[in-house]
N, C-alpha and C. Protein backbone atom coordinates (compact mmCIF):
# COMPACT_ATOMS: atom_id res chain seq x y z
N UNK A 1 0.82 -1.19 0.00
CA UNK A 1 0.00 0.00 0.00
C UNK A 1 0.87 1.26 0.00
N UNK A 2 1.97 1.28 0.59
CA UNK A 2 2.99 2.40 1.03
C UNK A 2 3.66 2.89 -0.33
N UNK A 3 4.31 1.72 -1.05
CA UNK A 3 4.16 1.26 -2.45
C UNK A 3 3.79 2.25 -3.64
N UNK A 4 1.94 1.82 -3.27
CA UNK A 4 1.84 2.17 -4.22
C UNK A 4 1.47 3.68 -4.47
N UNK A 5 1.26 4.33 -2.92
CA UNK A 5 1.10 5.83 -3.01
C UNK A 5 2.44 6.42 -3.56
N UNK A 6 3.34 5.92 -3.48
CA UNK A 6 4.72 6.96 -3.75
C UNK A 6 4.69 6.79 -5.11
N UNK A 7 3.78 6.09 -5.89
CA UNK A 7 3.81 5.59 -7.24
C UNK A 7 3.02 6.71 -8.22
N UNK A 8 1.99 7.09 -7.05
CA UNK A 8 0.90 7.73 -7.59
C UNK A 8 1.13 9.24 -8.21
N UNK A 9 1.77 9.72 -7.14
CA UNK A 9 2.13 11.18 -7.09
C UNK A 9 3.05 11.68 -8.45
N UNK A 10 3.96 10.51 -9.08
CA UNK A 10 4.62 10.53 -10.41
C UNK A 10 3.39 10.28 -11.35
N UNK A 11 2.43 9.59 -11.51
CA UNK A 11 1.56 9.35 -12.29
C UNK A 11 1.06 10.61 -12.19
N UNK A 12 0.90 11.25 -11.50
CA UNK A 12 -0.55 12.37 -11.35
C UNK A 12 0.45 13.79 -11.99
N UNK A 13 1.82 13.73 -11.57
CA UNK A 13 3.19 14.34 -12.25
C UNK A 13 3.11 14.50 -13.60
N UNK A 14 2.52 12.88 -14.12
CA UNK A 14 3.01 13.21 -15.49
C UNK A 14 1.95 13.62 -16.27
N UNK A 15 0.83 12.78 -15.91
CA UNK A 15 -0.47 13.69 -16.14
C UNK A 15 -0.73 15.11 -16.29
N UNK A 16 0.10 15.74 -15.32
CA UNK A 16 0.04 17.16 -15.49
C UNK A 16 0.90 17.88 -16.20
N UNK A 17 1.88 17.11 -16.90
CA UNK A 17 3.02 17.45 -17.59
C UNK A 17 1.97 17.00 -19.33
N UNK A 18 1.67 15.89 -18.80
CA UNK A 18 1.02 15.76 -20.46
C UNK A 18 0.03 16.61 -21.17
N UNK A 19 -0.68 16.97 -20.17
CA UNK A 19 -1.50 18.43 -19.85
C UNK A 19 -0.88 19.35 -20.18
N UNK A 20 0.02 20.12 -19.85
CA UNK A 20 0.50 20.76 -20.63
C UNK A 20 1.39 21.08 -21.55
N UNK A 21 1.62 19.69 -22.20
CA UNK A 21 2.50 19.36 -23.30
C UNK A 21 1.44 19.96 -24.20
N UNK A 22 0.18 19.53 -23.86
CA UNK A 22 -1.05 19.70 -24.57
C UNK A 22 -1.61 21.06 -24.91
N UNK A 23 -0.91 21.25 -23.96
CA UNK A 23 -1.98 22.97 -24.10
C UNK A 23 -0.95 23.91 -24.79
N UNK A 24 -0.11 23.48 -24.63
CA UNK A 24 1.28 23.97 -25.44
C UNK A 24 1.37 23.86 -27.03
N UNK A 25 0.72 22.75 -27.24
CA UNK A 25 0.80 22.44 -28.86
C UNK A 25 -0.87 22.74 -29.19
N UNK A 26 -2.01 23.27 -27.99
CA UNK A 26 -2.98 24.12 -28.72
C UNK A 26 -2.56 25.38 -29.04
N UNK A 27 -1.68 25.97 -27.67
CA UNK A 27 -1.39 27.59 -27.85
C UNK A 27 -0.56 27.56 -29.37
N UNK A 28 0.74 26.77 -29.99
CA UNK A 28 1.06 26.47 -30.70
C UNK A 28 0.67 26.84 -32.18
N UNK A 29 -0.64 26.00 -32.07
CA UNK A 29 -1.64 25.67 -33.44
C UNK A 29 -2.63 27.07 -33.40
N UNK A 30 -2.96 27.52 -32.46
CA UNK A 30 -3.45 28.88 -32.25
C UNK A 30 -2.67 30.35 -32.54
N UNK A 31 -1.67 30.12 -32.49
CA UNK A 31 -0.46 30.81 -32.89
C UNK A 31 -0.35 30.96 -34.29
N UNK A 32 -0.31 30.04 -34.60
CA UNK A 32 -0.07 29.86 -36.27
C UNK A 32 -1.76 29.99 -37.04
N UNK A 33 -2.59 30.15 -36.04
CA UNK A 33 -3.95 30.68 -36.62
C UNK A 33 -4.18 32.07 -37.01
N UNK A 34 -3.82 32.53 -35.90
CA UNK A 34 -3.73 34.20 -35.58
C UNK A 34 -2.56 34.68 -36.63
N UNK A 35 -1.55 34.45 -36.64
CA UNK A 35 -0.37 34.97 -37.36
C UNK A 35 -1.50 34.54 -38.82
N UNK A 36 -1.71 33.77 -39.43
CA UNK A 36 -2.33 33.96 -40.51
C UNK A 36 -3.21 34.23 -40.84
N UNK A 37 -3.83 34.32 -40.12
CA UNK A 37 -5.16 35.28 -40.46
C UNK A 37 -4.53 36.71 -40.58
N UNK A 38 -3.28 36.88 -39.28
CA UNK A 38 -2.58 38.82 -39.80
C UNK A 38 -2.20 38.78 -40.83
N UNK A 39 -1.83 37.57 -41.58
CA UNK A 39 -1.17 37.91 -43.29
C UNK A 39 -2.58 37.76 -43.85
N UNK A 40 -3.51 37.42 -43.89
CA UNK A 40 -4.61 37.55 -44.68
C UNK A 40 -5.21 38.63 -44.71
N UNK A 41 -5.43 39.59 -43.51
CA UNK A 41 -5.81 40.66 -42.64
C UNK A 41 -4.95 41.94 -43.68
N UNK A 42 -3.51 41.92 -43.71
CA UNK A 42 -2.75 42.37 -44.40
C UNK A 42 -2.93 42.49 -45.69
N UNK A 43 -2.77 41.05 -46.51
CA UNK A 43 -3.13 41.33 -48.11
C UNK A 43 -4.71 41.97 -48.22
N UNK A 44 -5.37 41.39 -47.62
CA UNK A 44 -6.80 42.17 -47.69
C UNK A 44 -6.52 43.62 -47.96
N UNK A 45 -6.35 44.19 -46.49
CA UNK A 45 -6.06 45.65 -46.72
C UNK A 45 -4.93 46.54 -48.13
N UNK A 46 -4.09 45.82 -47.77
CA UNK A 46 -3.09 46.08 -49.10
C UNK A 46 -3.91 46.18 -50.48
N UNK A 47 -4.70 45.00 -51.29
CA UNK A 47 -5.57 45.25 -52.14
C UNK A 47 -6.65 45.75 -52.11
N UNK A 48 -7.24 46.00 -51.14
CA UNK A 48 -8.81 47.13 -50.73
C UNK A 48 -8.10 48.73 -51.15
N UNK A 49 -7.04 49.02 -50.29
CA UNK A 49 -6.11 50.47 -50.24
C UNK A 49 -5.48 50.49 -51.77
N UNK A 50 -4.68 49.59 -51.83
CA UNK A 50 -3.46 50.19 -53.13
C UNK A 50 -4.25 49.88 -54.55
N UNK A 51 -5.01 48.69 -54.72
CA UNK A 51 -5.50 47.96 -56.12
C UNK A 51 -6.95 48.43 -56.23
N UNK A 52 -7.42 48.83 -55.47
CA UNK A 52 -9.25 48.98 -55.04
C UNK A 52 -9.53 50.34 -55.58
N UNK A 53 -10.76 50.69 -56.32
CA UNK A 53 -11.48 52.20 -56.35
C UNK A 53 -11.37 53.09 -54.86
N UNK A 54 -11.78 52.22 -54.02
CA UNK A 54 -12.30 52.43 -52.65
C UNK A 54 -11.39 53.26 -52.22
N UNK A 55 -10.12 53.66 -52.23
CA UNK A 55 -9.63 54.39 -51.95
C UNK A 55 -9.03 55.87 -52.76
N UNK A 56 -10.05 56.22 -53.60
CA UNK A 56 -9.60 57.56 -54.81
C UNK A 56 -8.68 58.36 -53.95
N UNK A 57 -9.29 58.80 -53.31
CA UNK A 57 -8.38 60.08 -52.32
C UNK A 57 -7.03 59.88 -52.22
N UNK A 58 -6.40 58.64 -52.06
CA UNK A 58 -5.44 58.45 -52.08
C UNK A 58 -4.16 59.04 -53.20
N UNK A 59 -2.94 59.31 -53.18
CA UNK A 59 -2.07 59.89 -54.09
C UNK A 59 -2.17 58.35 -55.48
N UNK A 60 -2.31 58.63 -56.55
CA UNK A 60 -2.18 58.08 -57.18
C UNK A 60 -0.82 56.57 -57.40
N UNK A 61 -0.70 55.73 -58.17
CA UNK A 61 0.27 54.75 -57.81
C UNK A 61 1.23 55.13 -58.71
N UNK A 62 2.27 55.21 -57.70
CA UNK A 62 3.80 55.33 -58.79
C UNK A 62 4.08 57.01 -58.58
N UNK A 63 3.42 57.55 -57.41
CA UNK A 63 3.66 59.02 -57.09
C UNK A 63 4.51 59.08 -56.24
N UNK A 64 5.55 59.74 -57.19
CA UNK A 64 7.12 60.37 -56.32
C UNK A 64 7.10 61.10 -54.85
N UNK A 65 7.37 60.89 -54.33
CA UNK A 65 7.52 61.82 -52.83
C UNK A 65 9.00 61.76 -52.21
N UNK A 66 9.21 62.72 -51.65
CA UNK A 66 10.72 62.88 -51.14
C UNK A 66 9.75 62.81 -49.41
N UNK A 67 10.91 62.33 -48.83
CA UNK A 67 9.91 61.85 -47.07
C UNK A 67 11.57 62.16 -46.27
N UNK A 68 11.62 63.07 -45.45
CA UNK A 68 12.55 63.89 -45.31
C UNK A 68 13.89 63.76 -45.99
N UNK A 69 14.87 62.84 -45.95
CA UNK A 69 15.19 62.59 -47.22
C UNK A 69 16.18 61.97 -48.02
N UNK A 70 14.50 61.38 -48.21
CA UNK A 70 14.37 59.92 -48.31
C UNK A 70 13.76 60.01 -50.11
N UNK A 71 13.45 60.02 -51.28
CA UNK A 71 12.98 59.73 -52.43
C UNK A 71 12.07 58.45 -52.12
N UNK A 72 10.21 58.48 -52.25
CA UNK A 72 10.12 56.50 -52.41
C UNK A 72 9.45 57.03 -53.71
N UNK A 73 9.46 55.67 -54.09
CA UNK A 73 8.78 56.09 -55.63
C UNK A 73 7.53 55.51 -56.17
N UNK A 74 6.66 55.53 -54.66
CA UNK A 74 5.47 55.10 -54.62
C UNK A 74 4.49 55.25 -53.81
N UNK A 75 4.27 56.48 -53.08
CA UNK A 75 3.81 56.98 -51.76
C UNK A 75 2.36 55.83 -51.43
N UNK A 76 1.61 55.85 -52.43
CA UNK A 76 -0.17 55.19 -52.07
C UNK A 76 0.53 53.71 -51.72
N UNK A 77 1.80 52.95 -52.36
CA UNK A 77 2.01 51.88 -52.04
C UNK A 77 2.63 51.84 -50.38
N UNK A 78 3.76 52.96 -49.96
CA UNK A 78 3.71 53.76 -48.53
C UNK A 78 2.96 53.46 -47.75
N UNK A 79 2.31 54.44 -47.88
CA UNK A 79 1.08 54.97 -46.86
C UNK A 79 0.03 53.36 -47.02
N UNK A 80 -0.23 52.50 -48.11
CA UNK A 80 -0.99 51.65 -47.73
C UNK A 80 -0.61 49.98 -46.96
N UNK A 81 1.22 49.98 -46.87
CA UNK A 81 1.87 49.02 -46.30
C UNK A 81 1.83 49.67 -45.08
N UNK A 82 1.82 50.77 -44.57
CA UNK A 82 1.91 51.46 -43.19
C UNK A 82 0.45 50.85 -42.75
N UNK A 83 -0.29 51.00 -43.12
CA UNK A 83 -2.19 51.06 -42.32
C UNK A 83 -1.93 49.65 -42.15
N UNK A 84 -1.86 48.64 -43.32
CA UNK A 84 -1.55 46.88 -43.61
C UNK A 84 -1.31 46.35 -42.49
N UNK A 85 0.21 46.77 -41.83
CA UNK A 85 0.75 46.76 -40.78
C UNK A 85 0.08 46.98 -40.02
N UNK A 86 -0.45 48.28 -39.98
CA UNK A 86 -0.65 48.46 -37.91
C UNK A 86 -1.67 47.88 -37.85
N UNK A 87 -2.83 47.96 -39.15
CA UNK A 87 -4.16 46.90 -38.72
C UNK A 87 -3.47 45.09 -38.70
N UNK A 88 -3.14 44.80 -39.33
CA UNK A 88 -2.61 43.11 -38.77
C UNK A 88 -1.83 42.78 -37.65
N UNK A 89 -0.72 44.39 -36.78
CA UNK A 89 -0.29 43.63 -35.61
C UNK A 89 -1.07 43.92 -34.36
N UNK A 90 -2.55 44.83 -34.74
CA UNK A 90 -3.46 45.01 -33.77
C UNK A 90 -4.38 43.98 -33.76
N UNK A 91 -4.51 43.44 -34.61
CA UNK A 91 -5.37 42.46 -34.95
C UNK A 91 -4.65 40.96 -34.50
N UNK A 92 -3.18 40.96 -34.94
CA UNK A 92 -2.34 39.37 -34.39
C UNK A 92 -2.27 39.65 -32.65
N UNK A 93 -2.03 40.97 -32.33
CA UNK A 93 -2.00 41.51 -30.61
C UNK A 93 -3.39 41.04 -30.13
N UNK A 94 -4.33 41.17 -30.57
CA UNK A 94 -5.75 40.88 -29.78
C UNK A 94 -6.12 39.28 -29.88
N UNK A 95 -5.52 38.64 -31.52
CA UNK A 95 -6.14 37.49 -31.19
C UNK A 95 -5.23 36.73 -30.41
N UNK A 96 -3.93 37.27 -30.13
CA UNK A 96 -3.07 36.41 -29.25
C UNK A 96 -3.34 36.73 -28.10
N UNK A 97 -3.53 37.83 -27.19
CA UNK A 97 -4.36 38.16 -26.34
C UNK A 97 -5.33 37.34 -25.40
N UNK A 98 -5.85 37.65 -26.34
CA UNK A 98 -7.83 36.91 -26.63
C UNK A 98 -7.75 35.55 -26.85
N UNK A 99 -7.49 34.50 -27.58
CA UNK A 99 -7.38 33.47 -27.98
C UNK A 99 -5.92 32.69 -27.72
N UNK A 100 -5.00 32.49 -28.35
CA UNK A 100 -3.74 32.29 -28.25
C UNK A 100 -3.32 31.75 -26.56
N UNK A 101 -3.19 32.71 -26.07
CA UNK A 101 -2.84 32.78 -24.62
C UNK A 101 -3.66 32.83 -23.55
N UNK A 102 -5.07 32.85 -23.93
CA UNK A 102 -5.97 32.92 -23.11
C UNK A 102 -5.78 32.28 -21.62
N UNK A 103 -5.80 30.65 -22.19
CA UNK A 103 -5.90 29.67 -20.86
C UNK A 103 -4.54 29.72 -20.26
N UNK A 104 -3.89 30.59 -20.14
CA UNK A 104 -2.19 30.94 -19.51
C UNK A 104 -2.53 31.86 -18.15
N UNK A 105 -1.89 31.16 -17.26
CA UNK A 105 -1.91 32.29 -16.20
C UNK A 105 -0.82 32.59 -16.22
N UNK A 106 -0.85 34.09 -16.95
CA UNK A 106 -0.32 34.89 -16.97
C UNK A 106 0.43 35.86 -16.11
N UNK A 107 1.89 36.16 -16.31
CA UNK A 107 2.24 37.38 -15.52
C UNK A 107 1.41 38.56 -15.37
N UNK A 108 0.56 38.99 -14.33
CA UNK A 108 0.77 40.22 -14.55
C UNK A 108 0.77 41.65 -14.79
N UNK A 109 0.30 42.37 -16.05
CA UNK A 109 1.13 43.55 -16.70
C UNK A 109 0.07 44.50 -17.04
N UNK A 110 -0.03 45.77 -17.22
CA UNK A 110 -0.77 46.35 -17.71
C UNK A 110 -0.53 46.09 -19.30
N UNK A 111 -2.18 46.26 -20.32
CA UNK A 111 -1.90 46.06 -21.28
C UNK A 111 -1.62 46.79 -22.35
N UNK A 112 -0.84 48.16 -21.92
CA UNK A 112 -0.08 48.79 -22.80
C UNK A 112 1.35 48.20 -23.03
N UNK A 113 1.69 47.55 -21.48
CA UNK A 113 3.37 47.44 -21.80
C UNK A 113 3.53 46.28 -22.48
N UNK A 114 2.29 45.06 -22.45
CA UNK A 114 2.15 43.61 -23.21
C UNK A 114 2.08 44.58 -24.63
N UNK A 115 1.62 44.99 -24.42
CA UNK A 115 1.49 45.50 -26.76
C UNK A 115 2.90 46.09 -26.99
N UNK A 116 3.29 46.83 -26.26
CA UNK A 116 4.70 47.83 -26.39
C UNK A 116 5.40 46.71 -26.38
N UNK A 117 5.61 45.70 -25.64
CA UNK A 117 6.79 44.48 -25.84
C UNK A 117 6.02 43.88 -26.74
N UNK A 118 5.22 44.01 -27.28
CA UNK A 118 4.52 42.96 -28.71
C UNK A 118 5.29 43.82 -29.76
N UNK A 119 4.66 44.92 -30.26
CA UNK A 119 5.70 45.55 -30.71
C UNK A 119 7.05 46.13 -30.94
N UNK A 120 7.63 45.64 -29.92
CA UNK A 120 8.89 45.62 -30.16
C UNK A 120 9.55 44.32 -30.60
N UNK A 121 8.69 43.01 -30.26
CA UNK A 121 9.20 41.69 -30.99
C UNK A 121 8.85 41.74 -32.32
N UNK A 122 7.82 42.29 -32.74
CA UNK A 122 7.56 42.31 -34.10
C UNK A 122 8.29 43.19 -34.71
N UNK A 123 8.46 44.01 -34.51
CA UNK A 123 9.53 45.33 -35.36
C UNK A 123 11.08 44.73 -35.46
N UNK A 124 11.55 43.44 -34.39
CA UNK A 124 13.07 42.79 -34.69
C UNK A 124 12.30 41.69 -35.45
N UNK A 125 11.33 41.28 -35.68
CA UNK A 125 11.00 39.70 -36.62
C UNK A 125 10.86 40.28 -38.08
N UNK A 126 10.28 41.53 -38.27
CA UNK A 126 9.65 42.06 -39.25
C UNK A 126 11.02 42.65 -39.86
N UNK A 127 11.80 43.95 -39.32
CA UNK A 127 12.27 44.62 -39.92
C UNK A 127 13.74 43.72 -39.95
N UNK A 128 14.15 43.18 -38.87
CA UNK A 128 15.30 42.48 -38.82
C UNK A 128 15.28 40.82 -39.42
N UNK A 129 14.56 40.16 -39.19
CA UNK A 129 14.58 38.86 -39.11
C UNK A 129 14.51 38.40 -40.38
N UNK A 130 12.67 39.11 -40.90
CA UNK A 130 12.05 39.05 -42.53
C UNK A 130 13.12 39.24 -43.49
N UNK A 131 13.62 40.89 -43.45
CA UNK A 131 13.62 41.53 -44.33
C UNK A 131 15.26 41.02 -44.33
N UNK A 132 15.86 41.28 -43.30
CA UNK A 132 17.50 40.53 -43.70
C UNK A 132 17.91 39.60 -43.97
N UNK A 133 16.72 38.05 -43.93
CA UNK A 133 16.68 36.92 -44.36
C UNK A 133 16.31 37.00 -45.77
N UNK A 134 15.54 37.88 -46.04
CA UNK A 134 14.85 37.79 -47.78
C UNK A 134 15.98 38.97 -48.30
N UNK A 135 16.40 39.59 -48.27
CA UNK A 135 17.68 40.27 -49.14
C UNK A 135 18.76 39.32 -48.94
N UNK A 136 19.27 38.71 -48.14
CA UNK A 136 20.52 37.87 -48.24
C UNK A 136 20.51 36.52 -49.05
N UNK A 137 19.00 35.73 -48.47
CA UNK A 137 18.59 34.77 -49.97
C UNK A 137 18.30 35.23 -50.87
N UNK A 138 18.00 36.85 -51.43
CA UNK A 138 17.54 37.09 -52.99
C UNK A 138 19.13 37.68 -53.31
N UNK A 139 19.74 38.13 -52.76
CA UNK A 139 20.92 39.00 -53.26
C UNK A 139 22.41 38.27 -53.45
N UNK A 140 22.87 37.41 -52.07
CA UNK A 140 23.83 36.27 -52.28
C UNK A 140 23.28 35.12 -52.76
N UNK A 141 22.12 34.35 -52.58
CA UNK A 141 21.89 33.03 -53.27
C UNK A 141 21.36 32.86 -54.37
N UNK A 142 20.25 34.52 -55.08
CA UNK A 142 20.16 33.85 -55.75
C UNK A 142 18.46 33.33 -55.81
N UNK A 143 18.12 33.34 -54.93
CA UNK A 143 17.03 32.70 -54.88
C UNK A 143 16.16 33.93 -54.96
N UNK A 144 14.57 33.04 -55.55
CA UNK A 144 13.33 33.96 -55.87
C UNK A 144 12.40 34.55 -54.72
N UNK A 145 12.54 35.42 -54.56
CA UNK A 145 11.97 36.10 -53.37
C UNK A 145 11.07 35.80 -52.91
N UNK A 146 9.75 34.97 -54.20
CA UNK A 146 8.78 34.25 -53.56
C UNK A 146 8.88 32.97 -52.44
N UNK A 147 10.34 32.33 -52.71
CA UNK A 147 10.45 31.47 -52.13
C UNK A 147 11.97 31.86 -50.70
N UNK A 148 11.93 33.05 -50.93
CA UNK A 148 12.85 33.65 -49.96
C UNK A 148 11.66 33.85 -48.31
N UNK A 149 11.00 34.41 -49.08
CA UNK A 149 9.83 34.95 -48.06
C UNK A 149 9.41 33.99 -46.93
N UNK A 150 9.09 32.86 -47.25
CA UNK A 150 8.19 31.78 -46.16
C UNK A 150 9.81 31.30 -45.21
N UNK A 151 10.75 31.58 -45.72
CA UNK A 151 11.62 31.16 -44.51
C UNK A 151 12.23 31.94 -43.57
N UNK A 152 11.91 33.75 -44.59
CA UNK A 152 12.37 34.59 -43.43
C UNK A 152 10.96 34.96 -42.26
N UNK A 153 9.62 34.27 -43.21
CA UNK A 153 8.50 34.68 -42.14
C UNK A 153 8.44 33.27 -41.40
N UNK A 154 9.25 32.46 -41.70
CA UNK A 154 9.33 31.13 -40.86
C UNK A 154 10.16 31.37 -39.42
N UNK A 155 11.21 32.20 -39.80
CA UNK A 155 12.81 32.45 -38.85
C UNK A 155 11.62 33.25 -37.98
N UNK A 156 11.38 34.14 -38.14
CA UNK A 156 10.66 35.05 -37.73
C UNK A 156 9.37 34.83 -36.59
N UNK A 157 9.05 33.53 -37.24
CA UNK A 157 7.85 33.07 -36.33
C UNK A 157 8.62 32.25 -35.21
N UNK A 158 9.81 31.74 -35.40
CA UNK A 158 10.43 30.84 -34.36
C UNK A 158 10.50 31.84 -33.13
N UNK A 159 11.03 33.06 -33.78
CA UNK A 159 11.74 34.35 -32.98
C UNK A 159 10.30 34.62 -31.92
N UNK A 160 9.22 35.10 -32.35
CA UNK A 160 7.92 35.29 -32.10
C UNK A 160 7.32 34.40 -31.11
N UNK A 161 7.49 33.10 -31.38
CA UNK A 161 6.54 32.03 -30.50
C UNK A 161 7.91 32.11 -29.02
N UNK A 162 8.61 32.43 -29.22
CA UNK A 162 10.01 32.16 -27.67
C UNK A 162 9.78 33.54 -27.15
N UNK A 163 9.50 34.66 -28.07
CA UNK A 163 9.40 35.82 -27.01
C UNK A 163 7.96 35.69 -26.37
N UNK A 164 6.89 35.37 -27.32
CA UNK A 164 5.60 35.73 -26.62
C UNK A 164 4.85 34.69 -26.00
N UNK A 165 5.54 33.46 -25.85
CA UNK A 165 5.23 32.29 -25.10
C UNK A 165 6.07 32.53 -23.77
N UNK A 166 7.27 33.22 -24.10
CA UNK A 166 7.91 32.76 -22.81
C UNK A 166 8.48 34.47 -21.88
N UNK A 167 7.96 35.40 -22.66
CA UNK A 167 8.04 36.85 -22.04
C UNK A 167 6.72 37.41 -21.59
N UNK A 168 6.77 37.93 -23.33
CA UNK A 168 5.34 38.79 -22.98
C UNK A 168 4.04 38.10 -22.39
N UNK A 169 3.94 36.62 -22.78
CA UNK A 169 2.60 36.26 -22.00
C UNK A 169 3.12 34.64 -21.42
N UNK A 170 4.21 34.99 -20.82
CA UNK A 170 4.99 34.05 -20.04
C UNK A 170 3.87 34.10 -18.77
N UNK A 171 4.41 32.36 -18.12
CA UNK A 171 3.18 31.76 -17.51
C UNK A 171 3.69 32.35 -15.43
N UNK A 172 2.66 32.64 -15.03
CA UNK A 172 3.10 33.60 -13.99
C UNK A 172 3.44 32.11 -12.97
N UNK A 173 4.17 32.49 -12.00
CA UNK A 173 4.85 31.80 -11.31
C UNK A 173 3.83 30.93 -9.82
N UNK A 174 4.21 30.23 -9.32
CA UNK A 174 2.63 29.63 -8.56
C UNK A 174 3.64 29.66 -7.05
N UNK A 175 2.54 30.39 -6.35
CA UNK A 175 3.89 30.41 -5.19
C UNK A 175 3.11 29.20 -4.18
N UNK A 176 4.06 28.80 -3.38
CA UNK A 176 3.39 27.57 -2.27
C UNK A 176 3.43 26.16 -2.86
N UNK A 177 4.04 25.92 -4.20
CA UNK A 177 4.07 24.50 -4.93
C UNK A 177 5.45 24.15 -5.10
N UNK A 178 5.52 22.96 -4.49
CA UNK A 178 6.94 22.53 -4.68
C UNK A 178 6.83 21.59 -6.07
């Protein structure tokens, strides 16, 4: 009998480890929901704004602008990757939020400084991770940018799931449990 209680407490151990092996590879699969729906969220807007009637007001496509100085040689394409952006990482911020991380007990934080550290992981995945992975495979290898892309938004997502699994909505600490 003595036996078999000391037996139990590892069983009930691993149970709770398998548990959240589990909930780990939902947050996971939820992760990779949200992040694509922000690239869908994104091209949406991108073709509603830059390709669409819907936006006349806008500067025409292929309109020169000097931006302090800076020459781009496409402002409506500009100004409509800027909106693209902030609506898909408000939109990837809420459903990770909201969904994603939900069942996490969480550190914590007020939720300006969770978005401000959201945004700052995304601005090193995006501007650093993306974009220096897809110029170094299109420029030294060689390779087609279409197929440059899914590995610097791949690198990028590795970068993403370690900061915001294990920082920004890192699991708060349980005091009184050995």
């Amino acid at each position: 009998m003595e036996q078999a209680s000391r037996v139990r407490p590892v069983q009930v151990r691993s149970l709770g480890q398998a548990l959240r092996r589990l909930a780990s590879r939902i947050a996971l699969i939820r992760f990779a929901v949200v992040g694509g729906s922000g690239y869908v969220l994104y091209q949406a807007v991108l073709f509603l704004m830059y390709d669409s009637p819907l936006f006349w007001f806008l500067p025409a496509k292929d309109t020169v602008a000097t931006i302090i100085f800076f020459e781009h040689g496409d402002v409506r394409l500009l100004i409509t990757t800027l909106v693209a952006t902030a609506l898909a990482l408000v939109g990837v911020f809420t459903g990770h939020n909201l969904w994603t991380f939900r069942d996490r007990d969480s550190v914590r934080k007020p939720l300006w400084l969770r978005f401000a550290q959201f945004l700052a992981t995304a601005l090193i995945a995006a501007l650093g991770i993306v974009t220096v992975t897809v110029n170094v495979l299109v420029l030294r290898f060689n390779m087609y940018h279409f197929f440059a892309l899914p590995i610097g938004v791949s690198l990028a997502a590795i970068w993403d799931w370690l900061w915001y699994s294990r920082f920004i909505w890192r699991r708060a600490r349980k005091t009184g449990v050995r």
